[in-house]
N, C-alpha and C. Protein backbone atom coordinates (compact mmCIF):
# COMPACT_ATOMS: atom_id res chain seq x y z
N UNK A 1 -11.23 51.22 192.06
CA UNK A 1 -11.53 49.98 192.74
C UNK A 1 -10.26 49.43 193.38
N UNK A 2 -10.22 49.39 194.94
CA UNK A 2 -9.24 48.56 195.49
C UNK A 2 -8.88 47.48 195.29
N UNK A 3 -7.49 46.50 195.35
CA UNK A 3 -7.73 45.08 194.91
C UNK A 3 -8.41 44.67 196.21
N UNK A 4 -8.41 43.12 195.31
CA UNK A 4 -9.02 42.03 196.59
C UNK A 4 -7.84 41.64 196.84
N UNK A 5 -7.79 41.25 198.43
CA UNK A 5 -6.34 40.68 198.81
C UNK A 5 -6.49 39.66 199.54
N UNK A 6 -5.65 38.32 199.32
CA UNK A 6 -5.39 37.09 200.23
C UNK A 6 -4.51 36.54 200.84
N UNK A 7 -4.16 36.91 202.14
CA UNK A 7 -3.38 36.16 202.63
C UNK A 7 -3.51 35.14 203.69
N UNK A 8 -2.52 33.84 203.84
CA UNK A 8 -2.62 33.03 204.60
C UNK A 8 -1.14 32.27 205.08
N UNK A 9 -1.48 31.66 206.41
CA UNK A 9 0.07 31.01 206.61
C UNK A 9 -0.77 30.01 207.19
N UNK A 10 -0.66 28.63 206.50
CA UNK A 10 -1.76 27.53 206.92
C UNK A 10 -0.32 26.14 207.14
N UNK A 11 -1.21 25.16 207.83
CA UNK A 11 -0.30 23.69 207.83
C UNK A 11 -1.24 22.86 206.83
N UNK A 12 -2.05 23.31 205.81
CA UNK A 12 -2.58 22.46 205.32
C UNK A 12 -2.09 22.72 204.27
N UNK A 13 -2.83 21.75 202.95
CA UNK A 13 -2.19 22.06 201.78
C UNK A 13 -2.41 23.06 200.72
N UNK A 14 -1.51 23.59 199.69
CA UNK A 14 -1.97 25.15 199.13
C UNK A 14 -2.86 24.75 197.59
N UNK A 15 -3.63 25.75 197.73
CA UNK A 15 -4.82 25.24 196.37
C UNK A 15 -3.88 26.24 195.24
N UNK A 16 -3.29 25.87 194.11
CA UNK A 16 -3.06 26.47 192.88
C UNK A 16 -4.45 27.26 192.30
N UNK A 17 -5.63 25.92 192.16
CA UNK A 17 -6.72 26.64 192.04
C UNK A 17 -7.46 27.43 192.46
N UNK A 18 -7.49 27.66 193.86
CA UNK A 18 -7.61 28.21 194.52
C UNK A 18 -6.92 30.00 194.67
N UNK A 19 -5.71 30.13 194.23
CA UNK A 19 -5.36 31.23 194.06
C UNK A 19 -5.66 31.83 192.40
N UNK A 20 -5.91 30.46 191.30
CA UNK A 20 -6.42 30.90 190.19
C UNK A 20 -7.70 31.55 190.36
N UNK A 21 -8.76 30.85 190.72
CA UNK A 21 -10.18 31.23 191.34
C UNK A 21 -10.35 32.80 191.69
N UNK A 22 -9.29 33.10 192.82
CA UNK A 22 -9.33 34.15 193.49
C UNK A 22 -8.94 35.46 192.87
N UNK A 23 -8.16 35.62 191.85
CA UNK A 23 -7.13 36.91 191.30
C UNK A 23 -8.06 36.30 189.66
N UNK A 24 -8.49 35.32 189.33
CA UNK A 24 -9.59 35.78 187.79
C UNK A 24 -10.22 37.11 187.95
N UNK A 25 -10.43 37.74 186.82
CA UNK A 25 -11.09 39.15 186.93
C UNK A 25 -11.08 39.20 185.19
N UNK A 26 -12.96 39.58 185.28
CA UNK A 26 -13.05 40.13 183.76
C UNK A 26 -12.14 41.78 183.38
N UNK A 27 -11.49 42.09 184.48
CA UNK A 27 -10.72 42.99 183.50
C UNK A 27 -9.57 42.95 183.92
N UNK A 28 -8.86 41.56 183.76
CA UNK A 28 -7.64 41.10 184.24
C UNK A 28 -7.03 40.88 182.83
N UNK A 29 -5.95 41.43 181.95
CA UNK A 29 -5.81 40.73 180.93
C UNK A 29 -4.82 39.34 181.31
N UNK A 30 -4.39 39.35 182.71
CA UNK A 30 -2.97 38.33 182.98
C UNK A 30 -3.41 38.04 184.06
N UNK A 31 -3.51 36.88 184.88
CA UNK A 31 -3.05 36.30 186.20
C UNK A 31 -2.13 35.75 186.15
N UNK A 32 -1.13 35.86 186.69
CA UNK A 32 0.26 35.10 187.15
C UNK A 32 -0.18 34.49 188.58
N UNK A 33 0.42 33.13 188.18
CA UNK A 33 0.40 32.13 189.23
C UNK A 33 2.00 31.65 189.65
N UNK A 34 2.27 31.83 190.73
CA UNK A 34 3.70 30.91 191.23
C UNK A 34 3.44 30.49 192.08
N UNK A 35 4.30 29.10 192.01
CA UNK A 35 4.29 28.04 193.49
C UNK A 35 5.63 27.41 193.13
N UNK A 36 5.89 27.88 194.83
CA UNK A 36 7.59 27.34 195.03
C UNK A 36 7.30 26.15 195.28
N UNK A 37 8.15 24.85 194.88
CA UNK A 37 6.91 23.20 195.67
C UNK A 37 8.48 22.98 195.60
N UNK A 38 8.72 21.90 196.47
CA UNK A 38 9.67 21.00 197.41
C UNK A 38 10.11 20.35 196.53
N UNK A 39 11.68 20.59 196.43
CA UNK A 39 12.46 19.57 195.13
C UNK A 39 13.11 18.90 195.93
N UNK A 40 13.88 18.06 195.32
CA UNK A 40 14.93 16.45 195.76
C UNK A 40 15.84 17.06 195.88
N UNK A 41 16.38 17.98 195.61
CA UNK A 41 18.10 17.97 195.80
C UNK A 41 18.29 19.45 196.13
N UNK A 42 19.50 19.85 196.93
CA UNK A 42 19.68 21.31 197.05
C UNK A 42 21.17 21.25 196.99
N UNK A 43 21.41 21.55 195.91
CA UNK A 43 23.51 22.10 195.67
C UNK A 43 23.43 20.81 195.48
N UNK A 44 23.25 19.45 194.62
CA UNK A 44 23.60 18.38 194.14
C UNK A 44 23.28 17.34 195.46
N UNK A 45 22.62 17.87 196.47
CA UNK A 45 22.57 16.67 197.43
C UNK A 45 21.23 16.44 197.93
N UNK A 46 20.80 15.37 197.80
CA UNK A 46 19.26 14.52 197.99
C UNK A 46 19.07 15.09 199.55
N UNK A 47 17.47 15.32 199.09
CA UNK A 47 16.74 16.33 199.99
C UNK A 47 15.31 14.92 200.24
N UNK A 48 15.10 14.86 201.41
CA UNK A 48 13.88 14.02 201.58
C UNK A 48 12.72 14.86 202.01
N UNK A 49 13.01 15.75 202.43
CA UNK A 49 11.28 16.75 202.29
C UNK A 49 12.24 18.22 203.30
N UNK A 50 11.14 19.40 203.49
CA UNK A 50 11.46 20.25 203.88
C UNK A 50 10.42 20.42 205.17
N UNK A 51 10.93 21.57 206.26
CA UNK A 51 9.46 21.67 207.57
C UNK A 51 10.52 23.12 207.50
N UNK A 52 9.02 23.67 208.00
CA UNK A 52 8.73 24.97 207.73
C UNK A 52 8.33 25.61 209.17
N UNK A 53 8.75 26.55 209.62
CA UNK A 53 8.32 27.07 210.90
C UNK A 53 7.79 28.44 210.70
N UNK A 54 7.73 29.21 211.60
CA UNK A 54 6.87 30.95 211.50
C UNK A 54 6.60 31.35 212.84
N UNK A 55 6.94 32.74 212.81
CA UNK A 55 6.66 33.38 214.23
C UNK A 55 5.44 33.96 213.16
N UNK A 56 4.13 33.30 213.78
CA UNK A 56 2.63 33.32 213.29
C UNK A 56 2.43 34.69 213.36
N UNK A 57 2.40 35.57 214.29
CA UNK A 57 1.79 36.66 214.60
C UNK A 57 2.33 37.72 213.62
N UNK A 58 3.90 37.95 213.86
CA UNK A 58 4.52 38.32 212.59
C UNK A 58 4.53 38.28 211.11
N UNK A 59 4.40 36.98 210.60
CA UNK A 59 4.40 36.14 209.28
C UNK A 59 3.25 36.90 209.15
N UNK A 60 1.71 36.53 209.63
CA UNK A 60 0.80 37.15 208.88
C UNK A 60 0.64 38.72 209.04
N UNK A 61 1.28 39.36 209.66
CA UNK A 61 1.45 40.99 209.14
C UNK A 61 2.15 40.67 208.37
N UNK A 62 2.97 40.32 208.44
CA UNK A 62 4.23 41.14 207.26
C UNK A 62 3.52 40.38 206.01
N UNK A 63 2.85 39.40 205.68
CA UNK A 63 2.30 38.81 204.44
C UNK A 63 1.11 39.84 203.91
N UNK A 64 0.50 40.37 204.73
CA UNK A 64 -1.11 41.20 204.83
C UNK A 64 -0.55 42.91 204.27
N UNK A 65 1.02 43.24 204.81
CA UNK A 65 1.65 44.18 204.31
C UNK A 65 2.03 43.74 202.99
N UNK A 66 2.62 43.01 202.48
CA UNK A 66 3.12 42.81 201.24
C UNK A 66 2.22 42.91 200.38
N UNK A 67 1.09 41.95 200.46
CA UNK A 67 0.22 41.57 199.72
C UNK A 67 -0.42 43.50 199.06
N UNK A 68 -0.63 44.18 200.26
CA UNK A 68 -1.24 45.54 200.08
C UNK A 68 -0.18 46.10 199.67
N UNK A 69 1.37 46.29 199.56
CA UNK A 69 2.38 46.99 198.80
C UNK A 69 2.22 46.52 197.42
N UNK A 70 2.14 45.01 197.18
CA UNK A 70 2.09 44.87 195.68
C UNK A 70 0.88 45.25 195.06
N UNK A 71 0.04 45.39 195.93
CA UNK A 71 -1.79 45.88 195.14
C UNK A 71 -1.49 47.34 195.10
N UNK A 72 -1.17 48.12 195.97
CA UNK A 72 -0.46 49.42 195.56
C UNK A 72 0.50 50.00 194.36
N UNK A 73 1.61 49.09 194.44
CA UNK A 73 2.61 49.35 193.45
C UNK A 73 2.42 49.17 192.15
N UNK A 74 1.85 48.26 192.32
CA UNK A 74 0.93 47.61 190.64
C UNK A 74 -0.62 47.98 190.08
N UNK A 75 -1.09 48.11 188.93
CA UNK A 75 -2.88 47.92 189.15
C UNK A 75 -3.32 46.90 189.46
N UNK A 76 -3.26 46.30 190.49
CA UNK A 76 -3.42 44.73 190.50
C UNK A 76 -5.39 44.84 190.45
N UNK A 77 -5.73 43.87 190.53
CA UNK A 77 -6.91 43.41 190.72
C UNK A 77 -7.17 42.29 192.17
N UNK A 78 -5.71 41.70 191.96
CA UNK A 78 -6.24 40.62 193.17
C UNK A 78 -4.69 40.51 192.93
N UNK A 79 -4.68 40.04 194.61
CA UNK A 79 -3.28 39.33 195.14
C UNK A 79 -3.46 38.00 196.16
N UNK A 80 -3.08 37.29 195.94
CA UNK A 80 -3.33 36.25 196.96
C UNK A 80 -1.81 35.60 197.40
N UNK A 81 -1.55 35.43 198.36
CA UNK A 81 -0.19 35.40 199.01
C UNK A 81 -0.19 33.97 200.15
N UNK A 82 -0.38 32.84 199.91
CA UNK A 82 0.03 31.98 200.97
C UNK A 82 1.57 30.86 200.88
N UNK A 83 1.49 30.75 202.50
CA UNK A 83 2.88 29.96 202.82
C UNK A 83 2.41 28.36 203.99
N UNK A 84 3.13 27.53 203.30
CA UNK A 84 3.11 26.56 204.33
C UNK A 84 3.57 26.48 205.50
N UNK A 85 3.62 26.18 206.38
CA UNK A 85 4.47 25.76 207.72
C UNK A 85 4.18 24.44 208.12
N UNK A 86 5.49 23.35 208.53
CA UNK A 86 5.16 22.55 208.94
C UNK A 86 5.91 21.26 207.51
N UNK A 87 5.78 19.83 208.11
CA UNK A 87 6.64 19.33 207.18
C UNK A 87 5.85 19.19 205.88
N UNK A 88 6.69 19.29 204.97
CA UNK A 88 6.33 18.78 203.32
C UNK A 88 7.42 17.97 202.73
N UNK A 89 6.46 17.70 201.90
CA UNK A 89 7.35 16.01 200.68
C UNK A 89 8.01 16.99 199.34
N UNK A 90 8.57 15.69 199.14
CA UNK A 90 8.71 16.46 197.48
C UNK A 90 7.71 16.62 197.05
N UNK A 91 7.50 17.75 196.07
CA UNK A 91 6.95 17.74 195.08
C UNK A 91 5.28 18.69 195.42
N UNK A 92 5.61 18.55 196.81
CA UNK A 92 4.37 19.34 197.65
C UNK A 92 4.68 21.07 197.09
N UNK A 93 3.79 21.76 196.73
CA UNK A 93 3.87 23.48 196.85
C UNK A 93 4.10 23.91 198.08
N UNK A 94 5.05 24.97 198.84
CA UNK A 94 5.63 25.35 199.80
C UNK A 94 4.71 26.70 200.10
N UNK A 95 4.55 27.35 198.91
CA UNK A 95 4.43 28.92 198.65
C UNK A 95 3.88 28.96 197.47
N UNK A 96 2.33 29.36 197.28
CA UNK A 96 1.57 30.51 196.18
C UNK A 96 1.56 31.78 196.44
N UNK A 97 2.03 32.46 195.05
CA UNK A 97 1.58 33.84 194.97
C UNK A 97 1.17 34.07 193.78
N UNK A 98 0.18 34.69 193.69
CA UNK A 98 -0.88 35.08 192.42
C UNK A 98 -1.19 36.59 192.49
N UNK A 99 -0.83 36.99 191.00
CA UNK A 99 -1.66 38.20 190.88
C UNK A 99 -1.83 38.63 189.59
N UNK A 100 -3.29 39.57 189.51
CA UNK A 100 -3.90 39.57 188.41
C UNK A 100 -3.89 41.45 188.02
N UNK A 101 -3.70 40.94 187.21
CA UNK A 101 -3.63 43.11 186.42
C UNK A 101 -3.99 42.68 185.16
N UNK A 102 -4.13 44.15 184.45
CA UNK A 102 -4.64 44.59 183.08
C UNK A 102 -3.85 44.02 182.21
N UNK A 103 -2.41 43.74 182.73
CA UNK A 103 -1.25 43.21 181.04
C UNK A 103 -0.11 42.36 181.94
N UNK A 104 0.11 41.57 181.03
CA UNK A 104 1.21 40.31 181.62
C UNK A 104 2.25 41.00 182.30
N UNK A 105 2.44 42.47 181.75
CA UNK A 105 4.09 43.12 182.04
C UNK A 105 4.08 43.50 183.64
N UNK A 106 2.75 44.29 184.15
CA UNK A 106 2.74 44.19 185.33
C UNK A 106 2.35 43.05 186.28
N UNK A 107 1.83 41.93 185.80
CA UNK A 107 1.61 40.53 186.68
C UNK A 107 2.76 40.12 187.21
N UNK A 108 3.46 39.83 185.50
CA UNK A 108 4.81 38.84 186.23
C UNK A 108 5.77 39.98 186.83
N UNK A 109 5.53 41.22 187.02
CA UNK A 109 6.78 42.18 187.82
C UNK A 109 5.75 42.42 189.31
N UNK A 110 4.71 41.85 189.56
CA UNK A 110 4.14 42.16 190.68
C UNK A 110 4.38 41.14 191.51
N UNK A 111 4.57 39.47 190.70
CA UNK A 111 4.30 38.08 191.18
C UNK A 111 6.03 38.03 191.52
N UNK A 112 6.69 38.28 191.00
CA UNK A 112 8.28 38.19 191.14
C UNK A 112 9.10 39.08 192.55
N UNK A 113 8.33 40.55 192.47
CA UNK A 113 8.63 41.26 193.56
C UNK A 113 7.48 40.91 195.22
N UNK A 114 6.59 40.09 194.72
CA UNK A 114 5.94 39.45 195.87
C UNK A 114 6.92 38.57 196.08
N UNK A 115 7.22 37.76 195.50
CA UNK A 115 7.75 35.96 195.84
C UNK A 115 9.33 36.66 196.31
N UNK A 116 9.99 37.28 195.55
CA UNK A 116 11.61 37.68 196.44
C UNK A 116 10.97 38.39 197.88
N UNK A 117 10.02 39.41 197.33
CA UNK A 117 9.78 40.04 199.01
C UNK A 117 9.80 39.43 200.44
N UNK A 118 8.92 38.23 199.76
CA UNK A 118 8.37 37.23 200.69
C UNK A 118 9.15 36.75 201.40
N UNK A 119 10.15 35.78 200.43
CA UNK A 119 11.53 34.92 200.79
C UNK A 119 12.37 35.97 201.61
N UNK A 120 12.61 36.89 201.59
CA UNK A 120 13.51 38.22 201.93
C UNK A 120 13.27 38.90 203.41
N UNK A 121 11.73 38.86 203.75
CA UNK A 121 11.27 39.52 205.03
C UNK A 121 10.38 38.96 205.55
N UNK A 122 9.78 37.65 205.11
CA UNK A 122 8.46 37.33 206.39
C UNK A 122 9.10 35.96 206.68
N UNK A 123 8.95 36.17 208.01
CA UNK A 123 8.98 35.45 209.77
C UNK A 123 8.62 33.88 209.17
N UNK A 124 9.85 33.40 208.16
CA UNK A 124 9.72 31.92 207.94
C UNK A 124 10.64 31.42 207.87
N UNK A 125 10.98 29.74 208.63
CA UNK A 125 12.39 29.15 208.17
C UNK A 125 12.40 28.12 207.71
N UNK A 126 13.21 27.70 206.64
CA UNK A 126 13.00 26.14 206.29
C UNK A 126 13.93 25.61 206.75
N UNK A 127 13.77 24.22 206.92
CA UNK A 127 14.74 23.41 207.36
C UNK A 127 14.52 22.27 206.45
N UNK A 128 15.64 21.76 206.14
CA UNK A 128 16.37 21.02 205.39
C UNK A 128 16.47 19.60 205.88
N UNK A 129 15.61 18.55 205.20
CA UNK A 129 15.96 17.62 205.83
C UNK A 129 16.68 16.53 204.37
N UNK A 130 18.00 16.11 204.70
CA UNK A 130 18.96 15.30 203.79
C UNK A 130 18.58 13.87 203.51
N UNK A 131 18.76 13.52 202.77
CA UNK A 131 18.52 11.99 202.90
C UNK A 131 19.28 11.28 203.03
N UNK A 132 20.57 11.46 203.85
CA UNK A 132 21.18 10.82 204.66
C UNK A 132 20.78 10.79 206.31
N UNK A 133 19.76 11.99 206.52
CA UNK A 133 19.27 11.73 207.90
C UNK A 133 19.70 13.14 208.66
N UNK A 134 20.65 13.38 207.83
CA UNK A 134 21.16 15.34 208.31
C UNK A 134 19.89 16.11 208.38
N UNK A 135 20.40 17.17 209.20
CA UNK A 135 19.22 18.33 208.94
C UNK A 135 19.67 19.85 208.63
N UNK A 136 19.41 20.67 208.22
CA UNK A 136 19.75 22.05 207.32
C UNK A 136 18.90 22.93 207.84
N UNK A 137 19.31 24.02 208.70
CA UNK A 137 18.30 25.36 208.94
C UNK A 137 18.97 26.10 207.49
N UNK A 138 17.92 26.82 206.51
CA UNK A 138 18.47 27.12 205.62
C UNK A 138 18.83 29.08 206.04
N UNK A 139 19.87 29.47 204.97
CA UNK A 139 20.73 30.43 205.83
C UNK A 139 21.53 30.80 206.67
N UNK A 140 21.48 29.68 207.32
CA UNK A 140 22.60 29.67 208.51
C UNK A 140 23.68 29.28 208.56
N UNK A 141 24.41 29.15 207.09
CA UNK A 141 25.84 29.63 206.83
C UNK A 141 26.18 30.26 206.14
């Protein structure tokens, strides 16, 4: 049985439940759930929200590839893979990735090599906004 696979690059907001929902499976012994969500501070200095951009056409291949490398590499059952674009607050989720297999050992090594993959190669940038009024393309020093 192939997994089920989900990906998305939306401006709306990301369902936790929604990726729980999706990767449940009666012969899942583990779903791993991660969500990167928008903190206050980056290197000790107050952060007032983050905006998110994407070369769209790109982002969702390379997400639709990942998603099918980690259902490959792993026994997964389900993968579900979405990213925000666009501004967020604190405390908002940026990025879910979920995935469900037979034993915790391959979830959290499927959910970990999704989420670095992700950060690492798909067509996304954050920008940094300070709460002094600065702004931060992140990586670009």
């Amino acid at each position: 049985m192939s997994a089920r696979l989900h990906t998305r690059l939306t401006d709306q907001p990301l369902s936790l439940d929604g990726a729980w929902s999706f990767c449940s499976d009666p012969a899942a012994g583990a779903v791993v759930v991660f969500s990167g969500t928008v903190r206050g501070e980056t290197d000790g200095r107050p952060v007032s929200g983050l905006e998110y951009e994407a070369y769209a056409e790109q982002a969702e291949r390379q997400l639709a590839a990942l998603a099918a490398e980690v259902a490959q590499r792993w026994p997964a059952r389900a993968v579900w893979m979405e990213h925000r674009v666009g501004s967020l607050a604190i405390g908002e989720p940026s990025v879910v990735v979920a995935v469900s297999t037979g034993h915790r050992q391959e979830a959290f090594a499927a959910a970990r090599h999704g989420i670095d993959a992700l950060k690492a190669t798909v067509a996304i940038w954050k920008k940094e906004h300070w709460a002094d009024g600065a702004t931060h393309w992140s990586g670009t020093d």
